[in-house]
PDB file of N, CA and C in Angstrom:
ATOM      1  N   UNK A   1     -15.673-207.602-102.322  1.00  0.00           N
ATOM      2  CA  UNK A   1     -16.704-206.601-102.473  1.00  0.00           C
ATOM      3  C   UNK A   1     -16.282-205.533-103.472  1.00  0.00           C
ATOM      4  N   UNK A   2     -15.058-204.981-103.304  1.00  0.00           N
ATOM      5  CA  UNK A   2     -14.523-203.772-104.360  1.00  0.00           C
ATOM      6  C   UNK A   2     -14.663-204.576-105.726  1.00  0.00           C
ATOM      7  N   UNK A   3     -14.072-205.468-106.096  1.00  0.00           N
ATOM      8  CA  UNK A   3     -14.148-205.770-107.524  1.00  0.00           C
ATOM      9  C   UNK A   3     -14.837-206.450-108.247  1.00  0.00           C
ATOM     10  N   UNK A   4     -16.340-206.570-106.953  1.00  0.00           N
ATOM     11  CA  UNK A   4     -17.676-206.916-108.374  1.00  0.00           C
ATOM     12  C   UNK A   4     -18.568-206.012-108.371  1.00  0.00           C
ATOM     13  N   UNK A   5     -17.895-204.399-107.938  1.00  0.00           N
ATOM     14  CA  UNK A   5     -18.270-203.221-108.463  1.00  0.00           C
ATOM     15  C   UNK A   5     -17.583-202.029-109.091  1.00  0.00           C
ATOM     16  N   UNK A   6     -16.600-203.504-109.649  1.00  0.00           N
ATOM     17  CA  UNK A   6     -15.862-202.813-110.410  1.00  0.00           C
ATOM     18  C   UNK A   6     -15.282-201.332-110.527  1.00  0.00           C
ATOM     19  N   UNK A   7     -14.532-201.107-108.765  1.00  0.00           N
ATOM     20  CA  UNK A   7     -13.906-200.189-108.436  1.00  0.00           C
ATOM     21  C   UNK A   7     -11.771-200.319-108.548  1.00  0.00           C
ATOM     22  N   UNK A   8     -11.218-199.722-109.163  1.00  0.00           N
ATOM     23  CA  UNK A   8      -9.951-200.115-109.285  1.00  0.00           C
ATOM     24  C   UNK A   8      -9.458-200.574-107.445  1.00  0.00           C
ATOM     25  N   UNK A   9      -8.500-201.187-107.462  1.00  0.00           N
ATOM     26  CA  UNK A   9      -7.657-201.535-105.993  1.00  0.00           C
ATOM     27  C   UNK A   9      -7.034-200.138-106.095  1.00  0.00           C
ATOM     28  N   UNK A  10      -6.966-199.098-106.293  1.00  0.00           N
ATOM     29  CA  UNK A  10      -6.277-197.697-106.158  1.00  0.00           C
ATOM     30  C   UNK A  10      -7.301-196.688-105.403  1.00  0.00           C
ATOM     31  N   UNK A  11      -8.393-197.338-105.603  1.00  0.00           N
ATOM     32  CA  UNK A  11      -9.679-196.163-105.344  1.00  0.00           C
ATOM     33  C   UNK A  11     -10.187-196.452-103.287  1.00  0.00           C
ATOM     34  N   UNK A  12     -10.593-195.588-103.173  1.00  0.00           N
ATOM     35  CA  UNK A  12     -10.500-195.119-102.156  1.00  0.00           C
ATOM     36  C   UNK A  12     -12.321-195.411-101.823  1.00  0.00           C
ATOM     37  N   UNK A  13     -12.965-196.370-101.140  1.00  0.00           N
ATOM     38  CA  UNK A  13     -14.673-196.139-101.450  1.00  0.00           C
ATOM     39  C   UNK A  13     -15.309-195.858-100.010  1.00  0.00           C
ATOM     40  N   UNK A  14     -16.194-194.912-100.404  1.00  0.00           N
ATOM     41  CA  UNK A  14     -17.065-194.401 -99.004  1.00  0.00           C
ATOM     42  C   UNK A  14     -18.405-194.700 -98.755  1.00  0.00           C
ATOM     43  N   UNK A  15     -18.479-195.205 -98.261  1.00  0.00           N
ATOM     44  CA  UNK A  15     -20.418-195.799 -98.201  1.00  0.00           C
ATOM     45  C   UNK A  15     -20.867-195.327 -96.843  1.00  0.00           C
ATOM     46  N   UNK A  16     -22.548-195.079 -96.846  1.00  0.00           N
ATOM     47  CA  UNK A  16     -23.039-195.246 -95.835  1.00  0.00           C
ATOM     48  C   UNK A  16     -23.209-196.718 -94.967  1.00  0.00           C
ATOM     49  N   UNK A  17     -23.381-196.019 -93.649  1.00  0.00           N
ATOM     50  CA  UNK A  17     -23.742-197.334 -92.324  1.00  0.00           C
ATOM     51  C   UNK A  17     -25.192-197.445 -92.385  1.00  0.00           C
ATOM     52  N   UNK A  18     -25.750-198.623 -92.245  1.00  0.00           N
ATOM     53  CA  UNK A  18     -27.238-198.859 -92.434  1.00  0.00           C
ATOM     54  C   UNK A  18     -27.994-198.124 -90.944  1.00  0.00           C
ATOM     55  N   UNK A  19     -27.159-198.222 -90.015  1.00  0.00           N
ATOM     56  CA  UNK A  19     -27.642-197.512 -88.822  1.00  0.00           C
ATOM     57  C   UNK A  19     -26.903-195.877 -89.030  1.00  0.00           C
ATOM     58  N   UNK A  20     -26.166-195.732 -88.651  1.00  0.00           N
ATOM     59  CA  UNK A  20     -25.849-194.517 -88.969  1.00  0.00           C
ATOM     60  C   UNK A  20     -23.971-194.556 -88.405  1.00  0.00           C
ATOM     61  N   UNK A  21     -23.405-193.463 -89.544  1.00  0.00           N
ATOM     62  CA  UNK A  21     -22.150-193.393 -89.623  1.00  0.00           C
ATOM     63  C   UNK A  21     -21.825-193.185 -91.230  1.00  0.00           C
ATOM     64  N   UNK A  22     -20.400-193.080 -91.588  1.00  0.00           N
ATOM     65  CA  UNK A  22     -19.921-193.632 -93.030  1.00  0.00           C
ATOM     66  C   UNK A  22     -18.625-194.230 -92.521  1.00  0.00           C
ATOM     67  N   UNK A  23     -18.278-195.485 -93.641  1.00  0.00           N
ATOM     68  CA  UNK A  23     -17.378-196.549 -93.743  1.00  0.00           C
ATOM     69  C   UNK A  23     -16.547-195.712 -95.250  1.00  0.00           C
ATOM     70  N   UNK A  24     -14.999-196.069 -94.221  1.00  0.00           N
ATOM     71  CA  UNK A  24     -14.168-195.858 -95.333  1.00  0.00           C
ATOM     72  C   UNK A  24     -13.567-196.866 -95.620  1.00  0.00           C
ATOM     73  N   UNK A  25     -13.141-197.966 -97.112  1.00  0.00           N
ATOM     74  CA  UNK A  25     -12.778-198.945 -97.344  1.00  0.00           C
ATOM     75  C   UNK A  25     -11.537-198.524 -98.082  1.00  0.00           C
ATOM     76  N   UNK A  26     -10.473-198.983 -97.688  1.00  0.00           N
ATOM     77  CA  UNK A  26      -8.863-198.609 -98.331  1.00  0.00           C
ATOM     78  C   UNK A  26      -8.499-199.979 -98.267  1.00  0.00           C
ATOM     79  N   UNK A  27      -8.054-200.738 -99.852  1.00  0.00           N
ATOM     80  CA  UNK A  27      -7.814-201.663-100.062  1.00  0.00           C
ATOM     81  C   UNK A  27      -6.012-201.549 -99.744  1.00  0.00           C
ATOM     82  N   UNK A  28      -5.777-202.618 -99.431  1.00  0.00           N
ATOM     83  CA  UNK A  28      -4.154-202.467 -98.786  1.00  0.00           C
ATOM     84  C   UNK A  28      -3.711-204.323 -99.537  1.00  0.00           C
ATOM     85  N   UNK A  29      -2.809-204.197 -99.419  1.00  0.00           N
ATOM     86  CA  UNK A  29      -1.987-206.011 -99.985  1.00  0.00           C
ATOM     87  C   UNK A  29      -2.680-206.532 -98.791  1.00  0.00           C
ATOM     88  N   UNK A  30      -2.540-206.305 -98.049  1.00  0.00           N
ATOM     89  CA  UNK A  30      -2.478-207.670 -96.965  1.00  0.00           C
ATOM     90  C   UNK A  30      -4.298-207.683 -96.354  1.00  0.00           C
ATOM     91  N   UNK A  31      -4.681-207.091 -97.318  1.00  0.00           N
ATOM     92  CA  UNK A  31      -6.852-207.022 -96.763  1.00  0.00           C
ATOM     93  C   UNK A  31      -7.408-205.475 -96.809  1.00  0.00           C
ATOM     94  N   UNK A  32      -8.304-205.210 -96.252  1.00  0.00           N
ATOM     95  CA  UNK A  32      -9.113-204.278 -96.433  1.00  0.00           C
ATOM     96  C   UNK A  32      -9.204-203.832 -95.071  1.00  0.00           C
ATOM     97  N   UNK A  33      -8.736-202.433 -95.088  1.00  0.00           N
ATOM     98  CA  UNK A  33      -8.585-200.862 -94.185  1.00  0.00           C
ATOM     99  C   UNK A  33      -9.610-200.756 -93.969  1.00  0.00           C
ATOM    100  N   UNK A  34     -10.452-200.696 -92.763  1.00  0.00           N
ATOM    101  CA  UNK A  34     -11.538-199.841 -92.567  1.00  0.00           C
ATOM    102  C   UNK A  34     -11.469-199.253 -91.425  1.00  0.00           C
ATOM    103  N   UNK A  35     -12.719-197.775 -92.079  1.00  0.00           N
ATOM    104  CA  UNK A  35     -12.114-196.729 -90.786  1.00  0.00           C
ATOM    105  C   UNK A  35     -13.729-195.973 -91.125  1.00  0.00           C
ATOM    106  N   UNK A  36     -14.231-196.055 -89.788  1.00  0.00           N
ATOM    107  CA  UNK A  36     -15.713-195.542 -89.575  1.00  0.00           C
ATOM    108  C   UNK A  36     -16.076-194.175 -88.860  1.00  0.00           C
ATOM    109  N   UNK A  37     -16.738-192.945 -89.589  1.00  0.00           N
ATOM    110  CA  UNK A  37     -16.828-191.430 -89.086  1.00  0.00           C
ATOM    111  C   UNK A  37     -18.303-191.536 -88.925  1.00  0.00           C
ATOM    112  N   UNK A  38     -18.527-190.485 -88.538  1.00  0.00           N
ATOM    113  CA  UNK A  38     -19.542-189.848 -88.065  1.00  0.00           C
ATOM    114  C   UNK A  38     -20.557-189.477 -88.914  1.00  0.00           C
ATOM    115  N   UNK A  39     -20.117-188.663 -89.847  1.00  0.00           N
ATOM    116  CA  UNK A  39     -20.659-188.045 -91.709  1.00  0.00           C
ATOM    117  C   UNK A  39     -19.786-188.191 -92.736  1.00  0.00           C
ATOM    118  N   UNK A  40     -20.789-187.755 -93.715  1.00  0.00           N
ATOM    119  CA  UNK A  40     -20.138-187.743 -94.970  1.00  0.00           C
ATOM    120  C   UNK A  40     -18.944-186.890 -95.247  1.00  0.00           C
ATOM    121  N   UNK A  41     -19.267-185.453 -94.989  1.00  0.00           N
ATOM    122  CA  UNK A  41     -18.253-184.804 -94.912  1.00  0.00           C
ATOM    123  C   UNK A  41     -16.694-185.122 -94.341  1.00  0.00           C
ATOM    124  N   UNK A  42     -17.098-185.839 -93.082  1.00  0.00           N
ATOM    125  CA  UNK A  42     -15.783-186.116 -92.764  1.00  0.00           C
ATOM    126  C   UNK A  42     -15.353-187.498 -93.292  1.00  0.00           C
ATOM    127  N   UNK A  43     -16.150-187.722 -93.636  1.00  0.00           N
ATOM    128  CA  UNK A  43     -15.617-189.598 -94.256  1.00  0.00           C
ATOM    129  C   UNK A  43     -14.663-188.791 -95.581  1.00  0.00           C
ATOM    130  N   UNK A  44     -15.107-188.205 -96.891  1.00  0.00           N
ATOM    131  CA  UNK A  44     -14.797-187.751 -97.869  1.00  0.00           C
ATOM    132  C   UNK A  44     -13.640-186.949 -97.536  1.00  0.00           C
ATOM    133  N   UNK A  45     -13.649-185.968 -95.936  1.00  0.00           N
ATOM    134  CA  UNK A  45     -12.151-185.242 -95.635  1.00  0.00           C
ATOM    135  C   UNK A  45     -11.392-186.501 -95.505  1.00  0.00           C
ATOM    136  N   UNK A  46     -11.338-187.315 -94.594  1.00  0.00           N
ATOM    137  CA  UNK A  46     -10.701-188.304 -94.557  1.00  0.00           C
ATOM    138  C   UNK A  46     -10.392-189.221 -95.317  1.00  0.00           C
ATOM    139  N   UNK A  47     -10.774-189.456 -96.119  1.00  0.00           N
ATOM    140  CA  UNK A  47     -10.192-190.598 -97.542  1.00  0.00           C
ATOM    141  C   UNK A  47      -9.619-189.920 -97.868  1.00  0.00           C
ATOM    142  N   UNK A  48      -9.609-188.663 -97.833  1.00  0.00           N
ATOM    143  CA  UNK A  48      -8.647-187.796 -98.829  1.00  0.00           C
ATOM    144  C   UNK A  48      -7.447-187.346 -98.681  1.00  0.00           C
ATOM    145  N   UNK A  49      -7.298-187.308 -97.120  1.00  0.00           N
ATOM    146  CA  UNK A  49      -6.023-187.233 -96.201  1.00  0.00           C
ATOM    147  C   UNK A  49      -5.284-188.479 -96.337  1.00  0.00           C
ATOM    148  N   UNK A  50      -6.037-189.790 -95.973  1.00  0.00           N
ATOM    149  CA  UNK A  50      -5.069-191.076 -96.245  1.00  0.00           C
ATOM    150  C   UNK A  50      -4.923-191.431 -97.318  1.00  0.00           C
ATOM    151  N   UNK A  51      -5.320-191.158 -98.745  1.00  0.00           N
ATOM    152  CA  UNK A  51      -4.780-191.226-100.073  1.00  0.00           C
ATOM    153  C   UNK A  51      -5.143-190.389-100.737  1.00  0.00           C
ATOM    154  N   UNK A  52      -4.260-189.274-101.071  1.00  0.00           N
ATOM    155  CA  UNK A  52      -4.323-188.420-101.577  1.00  0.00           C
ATOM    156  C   UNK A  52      -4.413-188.620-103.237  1.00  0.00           C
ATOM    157  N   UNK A  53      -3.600-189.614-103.276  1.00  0.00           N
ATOM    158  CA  UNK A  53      -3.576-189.649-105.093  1.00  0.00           C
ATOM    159  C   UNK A  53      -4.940-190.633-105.215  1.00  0.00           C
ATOM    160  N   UNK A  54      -5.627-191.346-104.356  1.00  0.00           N
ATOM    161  CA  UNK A  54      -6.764-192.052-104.858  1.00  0.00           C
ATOM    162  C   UNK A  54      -7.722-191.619-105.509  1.00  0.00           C
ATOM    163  N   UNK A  55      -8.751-191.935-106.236  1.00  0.00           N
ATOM    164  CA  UNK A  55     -10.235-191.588-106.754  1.00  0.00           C
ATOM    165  C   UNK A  55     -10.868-191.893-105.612  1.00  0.00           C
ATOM    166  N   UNK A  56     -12.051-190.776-104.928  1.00  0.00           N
ATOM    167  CA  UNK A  56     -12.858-191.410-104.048  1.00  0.00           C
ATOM    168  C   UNK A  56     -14.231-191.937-104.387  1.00  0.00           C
ATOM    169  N   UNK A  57     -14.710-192.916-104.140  1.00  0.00           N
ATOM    170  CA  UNK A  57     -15.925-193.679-104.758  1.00  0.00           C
ATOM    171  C   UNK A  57     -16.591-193.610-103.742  1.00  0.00           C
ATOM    172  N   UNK A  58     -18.069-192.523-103.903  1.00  0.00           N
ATOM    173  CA  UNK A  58     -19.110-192.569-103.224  1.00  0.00           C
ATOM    174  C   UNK A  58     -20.190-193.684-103.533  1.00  0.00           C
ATOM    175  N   UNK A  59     -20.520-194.767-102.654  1.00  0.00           N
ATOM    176  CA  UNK A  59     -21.263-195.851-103.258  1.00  0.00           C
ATOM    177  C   UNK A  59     -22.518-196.062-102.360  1.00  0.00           C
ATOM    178  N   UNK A  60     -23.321-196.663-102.492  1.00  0.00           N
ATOM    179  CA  UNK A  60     -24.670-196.799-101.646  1.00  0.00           C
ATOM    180  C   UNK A  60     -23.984-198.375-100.553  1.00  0.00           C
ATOM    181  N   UNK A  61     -24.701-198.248 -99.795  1.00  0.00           N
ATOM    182  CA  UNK A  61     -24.579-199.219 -98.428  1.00  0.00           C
ATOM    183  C   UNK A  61     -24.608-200.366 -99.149  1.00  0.00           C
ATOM    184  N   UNK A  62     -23.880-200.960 -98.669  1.00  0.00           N
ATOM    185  CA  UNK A  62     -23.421-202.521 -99.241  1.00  0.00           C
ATOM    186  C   UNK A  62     -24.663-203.447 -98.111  1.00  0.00           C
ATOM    187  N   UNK A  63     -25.618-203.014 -97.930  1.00  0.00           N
ATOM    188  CA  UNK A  63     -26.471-203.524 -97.150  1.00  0.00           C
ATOM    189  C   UNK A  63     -28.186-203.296 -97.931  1.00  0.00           C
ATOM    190  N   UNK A  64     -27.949-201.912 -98.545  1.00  0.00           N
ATOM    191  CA  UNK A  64     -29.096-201.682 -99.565  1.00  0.00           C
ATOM    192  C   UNK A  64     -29.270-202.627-100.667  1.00  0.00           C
ATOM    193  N   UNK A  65     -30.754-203.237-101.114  1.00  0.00           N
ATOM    194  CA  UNK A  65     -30.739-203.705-102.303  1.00  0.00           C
ATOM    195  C   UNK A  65     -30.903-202.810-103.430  1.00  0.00           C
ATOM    196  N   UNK A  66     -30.168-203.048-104.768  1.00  0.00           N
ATOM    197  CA  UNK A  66     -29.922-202.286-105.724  1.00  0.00           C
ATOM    198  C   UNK A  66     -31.172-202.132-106.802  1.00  0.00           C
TER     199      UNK A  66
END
């Protein structure tokens, strides 16, 4: 999913939940980190706490059509 939207493996991406929540996706060697909040605000505090040196990528629901 990260790299046919052409987000680096360094970047840090936050999307909305189609029901409600936000998804944080932290690409790791061994698969993909996920860690689910409440809001935006805290999704965006939180990516930012677990990688600090990342870019955070706000993206639309991987459930929305584009």
């Amino acid at each position: 999913m990260l790299a046919k939207e052409g987000v680096d493996s360094k970047d840090v991406i936050v999307r909305p939940l189609t029901d409600s929540g936000w998804r944080i996706e932290l690409p790791r060697p061994d698969g993909l980190f996920v860690v689910v909040v409440v809001d935006q605000p805290e999704a965006l505090w939180l990516a930012k706490r677990i990688r600090p040196e990342a870019e955070i990528r706000l993206m639309p629901s991987d459930r929305e059509p584009i």
